[in-house]
PDB file of N, CA and C in Angstrom:
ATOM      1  N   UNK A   1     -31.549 118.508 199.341  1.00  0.00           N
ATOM      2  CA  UNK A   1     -30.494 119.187 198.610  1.00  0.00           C
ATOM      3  C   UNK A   1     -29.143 118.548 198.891  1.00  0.00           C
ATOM      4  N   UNK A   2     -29.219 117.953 200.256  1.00  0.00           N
ATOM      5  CA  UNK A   2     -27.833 117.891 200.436  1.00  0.00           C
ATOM      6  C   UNK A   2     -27.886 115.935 199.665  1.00  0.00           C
ATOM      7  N   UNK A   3     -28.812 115.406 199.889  1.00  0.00           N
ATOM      8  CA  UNK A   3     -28.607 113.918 198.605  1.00  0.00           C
ATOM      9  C   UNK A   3     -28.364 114.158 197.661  1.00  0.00           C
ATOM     10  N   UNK A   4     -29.017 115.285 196.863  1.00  0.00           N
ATOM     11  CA  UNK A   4     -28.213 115.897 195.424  1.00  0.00           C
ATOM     12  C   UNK A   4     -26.858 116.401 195.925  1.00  0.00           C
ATOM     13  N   UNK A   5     -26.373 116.805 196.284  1.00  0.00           N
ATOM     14  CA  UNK A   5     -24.936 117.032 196.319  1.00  0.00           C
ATOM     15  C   UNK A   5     -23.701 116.225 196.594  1.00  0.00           C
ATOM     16  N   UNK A   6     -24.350 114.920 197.156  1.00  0.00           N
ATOM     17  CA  UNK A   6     -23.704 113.983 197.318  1.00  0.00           C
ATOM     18  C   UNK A   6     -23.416 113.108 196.647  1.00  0.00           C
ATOM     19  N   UNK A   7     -24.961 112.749 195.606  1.00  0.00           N
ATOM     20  CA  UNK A   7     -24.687 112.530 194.017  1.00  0.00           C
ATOM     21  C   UNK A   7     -23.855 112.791 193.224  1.00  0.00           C
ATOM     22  N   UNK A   8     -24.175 114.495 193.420  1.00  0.00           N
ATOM     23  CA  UNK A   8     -23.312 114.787 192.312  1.00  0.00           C
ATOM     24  C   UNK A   8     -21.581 114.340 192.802  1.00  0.00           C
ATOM     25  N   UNK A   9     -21.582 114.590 193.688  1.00  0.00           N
ATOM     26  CA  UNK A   9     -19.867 114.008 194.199  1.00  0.00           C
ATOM     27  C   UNK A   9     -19.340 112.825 194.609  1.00  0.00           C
ATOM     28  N   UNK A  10     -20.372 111.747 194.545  1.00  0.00           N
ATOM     29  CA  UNK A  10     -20.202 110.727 193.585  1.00  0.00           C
ATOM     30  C   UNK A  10     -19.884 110.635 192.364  1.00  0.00           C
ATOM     31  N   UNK A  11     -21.141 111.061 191.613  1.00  0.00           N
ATOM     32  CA  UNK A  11     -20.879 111.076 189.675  1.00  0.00           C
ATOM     33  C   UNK A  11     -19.462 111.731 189.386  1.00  0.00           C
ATOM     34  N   UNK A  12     -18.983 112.866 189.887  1.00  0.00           N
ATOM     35  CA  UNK A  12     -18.033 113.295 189.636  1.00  0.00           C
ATOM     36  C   UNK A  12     -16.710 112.200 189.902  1.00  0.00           C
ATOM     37  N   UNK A  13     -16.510 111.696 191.061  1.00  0.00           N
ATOM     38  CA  UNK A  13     -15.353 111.144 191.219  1.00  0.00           C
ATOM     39  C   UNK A  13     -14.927 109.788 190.565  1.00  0.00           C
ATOM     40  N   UNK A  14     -16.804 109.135 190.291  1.00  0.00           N
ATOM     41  CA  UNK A  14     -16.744 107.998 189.089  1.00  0.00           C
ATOM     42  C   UNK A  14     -16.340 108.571 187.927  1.00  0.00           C
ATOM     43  N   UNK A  15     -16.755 109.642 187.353  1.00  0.00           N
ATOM     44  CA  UNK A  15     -16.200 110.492 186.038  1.00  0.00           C
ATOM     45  C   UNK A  15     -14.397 110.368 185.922  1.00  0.00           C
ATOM     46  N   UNK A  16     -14.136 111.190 186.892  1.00  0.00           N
ATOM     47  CA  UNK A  16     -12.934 110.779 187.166  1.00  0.00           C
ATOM     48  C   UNK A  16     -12.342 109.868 186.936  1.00  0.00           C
ATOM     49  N   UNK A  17     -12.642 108.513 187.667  1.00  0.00           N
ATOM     50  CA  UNK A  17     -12.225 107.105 186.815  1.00  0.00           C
ATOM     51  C   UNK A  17     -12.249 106.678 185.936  1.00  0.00           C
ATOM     52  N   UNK A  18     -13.662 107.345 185.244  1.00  0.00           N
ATOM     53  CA  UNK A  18     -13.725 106.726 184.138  1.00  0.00           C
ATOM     54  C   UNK A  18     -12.582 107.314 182.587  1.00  0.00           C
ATOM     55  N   UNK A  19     -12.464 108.903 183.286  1.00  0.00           N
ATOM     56  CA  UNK A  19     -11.408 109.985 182.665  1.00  0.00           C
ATOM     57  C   UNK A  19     -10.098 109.087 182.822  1.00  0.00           C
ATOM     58  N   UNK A  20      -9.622 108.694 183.413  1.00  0.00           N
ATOM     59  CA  UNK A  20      -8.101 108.122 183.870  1.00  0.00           C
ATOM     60  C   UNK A  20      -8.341 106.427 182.916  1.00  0.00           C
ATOM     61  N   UNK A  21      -9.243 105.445 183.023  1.00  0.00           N
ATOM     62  CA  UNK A  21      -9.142 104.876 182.611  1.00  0.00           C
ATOM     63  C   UNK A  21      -9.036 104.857 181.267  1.00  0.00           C
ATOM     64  N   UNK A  22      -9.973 106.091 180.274  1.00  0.00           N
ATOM     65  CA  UNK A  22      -9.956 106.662 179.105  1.00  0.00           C
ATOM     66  C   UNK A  22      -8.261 106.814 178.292  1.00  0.00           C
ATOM     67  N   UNK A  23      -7.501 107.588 179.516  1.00  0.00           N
ATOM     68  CA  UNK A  23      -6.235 108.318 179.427  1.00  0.00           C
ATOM     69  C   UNK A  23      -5.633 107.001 179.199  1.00  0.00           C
ATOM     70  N   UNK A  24      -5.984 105.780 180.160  1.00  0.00           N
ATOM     71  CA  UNK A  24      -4.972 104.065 179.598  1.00  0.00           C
ATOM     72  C   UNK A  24      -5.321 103.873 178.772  1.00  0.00           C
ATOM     73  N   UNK A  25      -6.355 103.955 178.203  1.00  0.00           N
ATOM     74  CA  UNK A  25      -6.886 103.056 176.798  1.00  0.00           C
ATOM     75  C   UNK A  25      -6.287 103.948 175.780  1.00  0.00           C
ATOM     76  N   UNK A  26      -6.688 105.186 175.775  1.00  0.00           N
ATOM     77  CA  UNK A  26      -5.474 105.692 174.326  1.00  0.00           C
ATOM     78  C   UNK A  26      -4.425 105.290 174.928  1.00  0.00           C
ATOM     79  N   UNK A  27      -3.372 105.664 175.852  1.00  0.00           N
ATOM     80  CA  UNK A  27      -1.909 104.510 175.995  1.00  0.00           C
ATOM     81  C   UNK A  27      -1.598 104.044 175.198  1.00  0.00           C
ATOM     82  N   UNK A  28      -2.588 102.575 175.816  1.00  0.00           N
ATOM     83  CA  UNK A  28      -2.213 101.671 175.236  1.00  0.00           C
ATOM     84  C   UNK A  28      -2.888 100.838 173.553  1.00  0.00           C
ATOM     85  N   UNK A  29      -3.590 102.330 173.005  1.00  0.00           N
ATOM     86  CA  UNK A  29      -3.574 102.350 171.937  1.00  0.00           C
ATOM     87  C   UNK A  29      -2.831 102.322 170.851  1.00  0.00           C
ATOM     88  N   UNK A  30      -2.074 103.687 171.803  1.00  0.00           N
ATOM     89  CA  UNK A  30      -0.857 104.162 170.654  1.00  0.00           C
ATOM     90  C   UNK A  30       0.308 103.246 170.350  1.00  0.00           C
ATOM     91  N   UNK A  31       0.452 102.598 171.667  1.00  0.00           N
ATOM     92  CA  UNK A  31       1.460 101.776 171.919  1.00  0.00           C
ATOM     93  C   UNK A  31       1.056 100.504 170.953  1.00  0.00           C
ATOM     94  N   UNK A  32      -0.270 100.082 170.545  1.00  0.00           N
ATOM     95  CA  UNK A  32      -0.339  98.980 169.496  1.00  0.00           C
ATOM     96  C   UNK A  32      -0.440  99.311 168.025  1.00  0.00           C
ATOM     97  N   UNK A  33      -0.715 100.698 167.783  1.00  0.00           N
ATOM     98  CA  UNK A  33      -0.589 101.690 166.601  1.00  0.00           C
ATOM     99  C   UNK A  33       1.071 101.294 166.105  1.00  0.00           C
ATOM    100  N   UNK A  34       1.586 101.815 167.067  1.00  0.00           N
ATOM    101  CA  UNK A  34       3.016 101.788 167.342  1.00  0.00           C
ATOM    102  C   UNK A  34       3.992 100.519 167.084  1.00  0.00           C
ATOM    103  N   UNK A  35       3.582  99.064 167.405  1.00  0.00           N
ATOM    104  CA  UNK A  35       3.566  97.743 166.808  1.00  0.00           C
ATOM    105  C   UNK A  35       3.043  97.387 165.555  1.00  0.00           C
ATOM    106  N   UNK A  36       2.274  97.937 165.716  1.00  0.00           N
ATOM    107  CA  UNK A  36       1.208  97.618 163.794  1.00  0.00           C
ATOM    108  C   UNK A  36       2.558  98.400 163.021  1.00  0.00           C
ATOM    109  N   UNK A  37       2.327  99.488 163.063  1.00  0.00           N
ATOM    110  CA  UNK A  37       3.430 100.005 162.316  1.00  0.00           C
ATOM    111  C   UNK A  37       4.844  99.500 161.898  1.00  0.00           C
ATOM    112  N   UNK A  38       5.397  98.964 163.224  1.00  0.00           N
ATOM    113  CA  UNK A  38       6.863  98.377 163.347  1.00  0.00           C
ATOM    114  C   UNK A  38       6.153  96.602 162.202  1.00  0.00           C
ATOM    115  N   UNK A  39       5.341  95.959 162.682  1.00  0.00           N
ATOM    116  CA  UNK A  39       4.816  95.139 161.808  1.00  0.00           C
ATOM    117  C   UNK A  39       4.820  95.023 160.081  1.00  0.00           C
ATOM    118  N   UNK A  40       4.142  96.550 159.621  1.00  0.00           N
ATOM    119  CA  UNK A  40       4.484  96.454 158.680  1.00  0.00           C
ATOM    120  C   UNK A  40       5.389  97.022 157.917  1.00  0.00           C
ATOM    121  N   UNK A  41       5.704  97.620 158.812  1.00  0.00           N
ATOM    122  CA  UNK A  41       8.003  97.803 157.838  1.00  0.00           C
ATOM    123  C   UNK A  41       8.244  96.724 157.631  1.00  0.00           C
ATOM    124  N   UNK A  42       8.252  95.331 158.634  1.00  0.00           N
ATOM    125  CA  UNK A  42       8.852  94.542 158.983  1.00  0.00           C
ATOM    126  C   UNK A  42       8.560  93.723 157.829  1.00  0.00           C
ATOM    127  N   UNK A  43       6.699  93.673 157.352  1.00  0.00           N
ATOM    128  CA  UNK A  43       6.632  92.774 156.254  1.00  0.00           C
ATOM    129  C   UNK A  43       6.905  93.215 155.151  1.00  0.00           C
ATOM    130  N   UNK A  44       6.748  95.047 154.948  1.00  0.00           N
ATOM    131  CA  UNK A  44       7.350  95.489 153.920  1.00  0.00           C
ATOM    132  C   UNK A  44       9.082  95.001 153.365  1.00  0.00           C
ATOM    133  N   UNK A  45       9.549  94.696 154.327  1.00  0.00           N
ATOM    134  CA  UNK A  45      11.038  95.079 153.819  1.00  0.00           C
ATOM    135  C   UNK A  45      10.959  93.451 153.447  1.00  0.00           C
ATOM    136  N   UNK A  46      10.203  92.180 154.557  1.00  0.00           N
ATOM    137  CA  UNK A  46      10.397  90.921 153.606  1.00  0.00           C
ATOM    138  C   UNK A  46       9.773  91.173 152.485  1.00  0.00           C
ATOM    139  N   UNK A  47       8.951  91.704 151.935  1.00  0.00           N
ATOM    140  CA  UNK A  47       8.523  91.474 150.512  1.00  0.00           C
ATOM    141  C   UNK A  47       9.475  92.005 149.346  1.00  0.00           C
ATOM    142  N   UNK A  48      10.060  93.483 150.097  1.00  0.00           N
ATOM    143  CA  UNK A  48      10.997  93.917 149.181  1.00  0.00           C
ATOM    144  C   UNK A  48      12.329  92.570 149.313  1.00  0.00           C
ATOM    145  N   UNK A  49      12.971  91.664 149.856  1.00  0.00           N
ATOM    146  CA  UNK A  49      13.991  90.876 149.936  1.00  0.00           C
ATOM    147  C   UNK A  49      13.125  89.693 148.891  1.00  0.00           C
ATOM    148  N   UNK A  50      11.775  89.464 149.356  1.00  0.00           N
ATOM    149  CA  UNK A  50      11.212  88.232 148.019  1.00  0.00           C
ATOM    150  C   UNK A  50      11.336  88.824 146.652  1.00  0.00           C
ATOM    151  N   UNK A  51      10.840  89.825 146.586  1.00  0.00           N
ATOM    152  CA  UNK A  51      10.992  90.544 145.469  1.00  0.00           C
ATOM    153  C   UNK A  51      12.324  90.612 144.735  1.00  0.00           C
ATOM    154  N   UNK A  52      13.746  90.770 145.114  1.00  0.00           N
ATOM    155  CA  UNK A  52      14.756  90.752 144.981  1.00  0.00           C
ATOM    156  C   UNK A  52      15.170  89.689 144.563  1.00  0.00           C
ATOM    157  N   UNK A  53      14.935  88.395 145.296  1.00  0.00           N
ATOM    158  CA  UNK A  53      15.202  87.298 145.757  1.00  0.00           C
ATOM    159  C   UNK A  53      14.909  86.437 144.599  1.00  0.00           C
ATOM    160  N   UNK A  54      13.515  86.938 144.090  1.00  0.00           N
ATOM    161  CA  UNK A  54      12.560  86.719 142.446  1.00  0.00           C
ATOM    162  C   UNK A  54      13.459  86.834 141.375  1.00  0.00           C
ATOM    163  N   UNK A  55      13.684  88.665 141.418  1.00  0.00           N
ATOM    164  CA  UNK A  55      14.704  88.467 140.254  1.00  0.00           C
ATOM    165  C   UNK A  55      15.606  87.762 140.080  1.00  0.00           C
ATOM    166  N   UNK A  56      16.548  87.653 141.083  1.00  0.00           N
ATOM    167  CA  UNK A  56      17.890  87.080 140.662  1.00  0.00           C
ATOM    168  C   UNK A  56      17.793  85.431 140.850  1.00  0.00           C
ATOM    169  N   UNK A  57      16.739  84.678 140.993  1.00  0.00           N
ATOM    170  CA  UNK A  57      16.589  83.788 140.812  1.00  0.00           C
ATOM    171  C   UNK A  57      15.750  83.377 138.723  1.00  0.00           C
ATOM    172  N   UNK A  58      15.247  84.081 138.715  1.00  0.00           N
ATOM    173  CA  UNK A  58      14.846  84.464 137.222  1.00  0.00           C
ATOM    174  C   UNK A  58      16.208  84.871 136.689  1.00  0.00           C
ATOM    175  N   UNK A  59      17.309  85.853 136.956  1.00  0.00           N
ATOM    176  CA  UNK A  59      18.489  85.905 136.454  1.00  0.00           C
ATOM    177  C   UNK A  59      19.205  84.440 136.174  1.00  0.00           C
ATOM    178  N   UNK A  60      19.304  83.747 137.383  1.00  0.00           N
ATOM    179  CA  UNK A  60      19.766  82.419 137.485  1.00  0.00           C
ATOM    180  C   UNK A  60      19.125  81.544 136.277  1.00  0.00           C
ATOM    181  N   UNK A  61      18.053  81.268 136.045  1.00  0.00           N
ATOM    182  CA  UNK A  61      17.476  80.409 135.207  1.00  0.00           C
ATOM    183  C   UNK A  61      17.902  80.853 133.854  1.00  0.00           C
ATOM    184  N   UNK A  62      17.783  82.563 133.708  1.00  0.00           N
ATOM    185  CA  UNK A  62      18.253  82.535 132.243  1.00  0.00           C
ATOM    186  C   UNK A  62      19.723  82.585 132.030  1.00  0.00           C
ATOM    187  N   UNK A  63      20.789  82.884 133.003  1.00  0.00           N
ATOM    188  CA  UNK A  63      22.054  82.505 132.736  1.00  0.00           C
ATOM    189  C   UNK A  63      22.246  80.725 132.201  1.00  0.00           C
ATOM    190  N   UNK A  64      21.429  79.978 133.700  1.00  0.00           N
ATOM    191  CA  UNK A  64      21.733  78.677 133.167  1.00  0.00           C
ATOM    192  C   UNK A  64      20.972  78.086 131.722  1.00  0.00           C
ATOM    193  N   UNK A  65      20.175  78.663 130.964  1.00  0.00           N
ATOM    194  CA  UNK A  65      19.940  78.351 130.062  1.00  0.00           C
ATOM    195  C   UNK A  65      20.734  78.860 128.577  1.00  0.00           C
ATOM    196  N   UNK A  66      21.375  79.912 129.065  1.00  0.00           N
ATOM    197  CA  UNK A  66      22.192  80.703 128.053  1.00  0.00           C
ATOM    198  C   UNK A  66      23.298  79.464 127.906  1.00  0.00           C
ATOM    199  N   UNK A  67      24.000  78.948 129.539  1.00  0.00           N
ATOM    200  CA  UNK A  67      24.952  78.387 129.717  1.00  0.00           C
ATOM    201  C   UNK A  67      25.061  76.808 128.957  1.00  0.00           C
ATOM    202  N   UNK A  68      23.723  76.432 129.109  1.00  0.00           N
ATOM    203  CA  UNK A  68      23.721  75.239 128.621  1.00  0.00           C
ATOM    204  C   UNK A  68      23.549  74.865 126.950  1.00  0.00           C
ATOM    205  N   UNK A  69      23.389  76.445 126.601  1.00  0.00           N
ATOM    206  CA  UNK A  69      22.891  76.119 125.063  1.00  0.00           C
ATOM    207  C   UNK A  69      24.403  75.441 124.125  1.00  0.00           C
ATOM    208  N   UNK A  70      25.443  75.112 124.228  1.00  0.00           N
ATOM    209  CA  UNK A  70      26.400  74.491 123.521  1.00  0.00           C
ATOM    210  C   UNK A  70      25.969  73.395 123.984  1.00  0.00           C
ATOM    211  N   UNK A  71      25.706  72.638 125.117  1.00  0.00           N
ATOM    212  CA  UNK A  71      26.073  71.584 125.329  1.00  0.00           C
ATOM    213  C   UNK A  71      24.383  70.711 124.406  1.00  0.00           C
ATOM    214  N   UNK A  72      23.375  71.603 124.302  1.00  0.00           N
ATOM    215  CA  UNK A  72      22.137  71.453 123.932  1.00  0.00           C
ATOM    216  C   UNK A  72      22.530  70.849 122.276  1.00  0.00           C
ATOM    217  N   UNK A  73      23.524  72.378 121.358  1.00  0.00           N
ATOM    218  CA  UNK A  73      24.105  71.868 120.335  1.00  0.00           C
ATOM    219  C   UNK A  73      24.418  70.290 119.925  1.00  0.00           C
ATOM    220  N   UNK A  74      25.609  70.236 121.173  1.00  0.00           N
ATOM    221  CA  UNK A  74      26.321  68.767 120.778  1.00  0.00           C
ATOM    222  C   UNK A  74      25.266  67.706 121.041  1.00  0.00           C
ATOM    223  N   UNK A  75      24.071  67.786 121.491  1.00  0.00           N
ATOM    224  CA  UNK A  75      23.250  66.933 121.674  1.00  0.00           C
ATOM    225  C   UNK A  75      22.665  66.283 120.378  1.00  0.00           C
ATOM    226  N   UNK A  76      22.618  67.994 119.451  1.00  0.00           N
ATOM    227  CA  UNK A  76      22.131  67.527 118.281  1.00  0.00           C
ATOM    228  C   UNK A  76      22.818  67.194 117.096  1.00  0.00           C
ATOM    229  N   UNK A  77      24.116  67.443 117.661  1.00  0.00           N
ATOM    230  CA  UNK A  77      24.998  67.355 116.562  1.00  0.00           C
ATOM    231  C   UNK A  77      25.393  65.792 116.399  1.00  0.00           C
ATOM    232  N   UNK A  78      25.293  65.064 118.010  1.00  0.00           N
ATOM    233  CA  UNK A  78      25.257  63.932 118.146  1.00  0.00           C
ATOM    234  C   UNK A  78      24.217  63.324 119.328  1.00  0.00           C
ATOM    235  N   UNK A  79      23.497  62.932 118.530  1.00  0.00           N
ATOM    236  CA  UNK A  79      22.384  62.318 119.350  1.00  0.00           C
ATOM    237  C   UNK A  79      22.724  60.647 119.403  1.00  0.00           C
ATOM    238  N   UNK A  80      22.041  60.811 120.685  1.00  0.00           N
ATOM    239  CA  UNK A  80      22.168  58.990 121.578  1.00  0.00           C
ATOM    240  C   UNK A  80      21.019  58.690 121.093  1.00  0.00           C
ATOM    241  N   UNK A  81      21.237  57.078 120.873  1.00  0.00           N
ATOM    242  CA  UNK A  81      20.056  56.361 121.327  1.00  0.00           C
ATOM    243  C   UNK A  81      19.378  55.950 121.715  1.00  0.00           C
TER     244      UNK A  81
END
């Protein structure tokens, strides 16, 4: 009886460890939950700046094509050889 009891107070105090080591691993779960997250704001907000970045570069192209259409005119009004 008394080897069973000594068992058991073994198993128990390994339990124990294994309880505490449990308690680090969520930790340092949350704590990479917690990075993932900060991660993807981080790529969210670059996509929202490409995104931005898209348009007004598409703005750009059609201003400069608006801009150039006189000079397109005199091209045809007088063409080189």
């Amino acid at each position: 009886m008394e080897g069973i009891t000594h068992q058991t107070a073994v198993m128990d105090h390994e339990m124990g460890l294994i309880n505490g080591e449990m308690r680090q691993m969520v930790t340092t779960i949350n704590g990479i939950k917690h990075h993932v997250s900060g991660v993807r704001l981080n790529v969210e907000n670059i996509s929202n700046t490409i995104n931005y970045m898209n348009a007004n570069i598409q703005l750009l192209g059609h201003d400069m094509h608006r801009m150039s259409q006189p000079a397109r005119s005199l091209n045809n009004m007088f063409p080189f050889p």
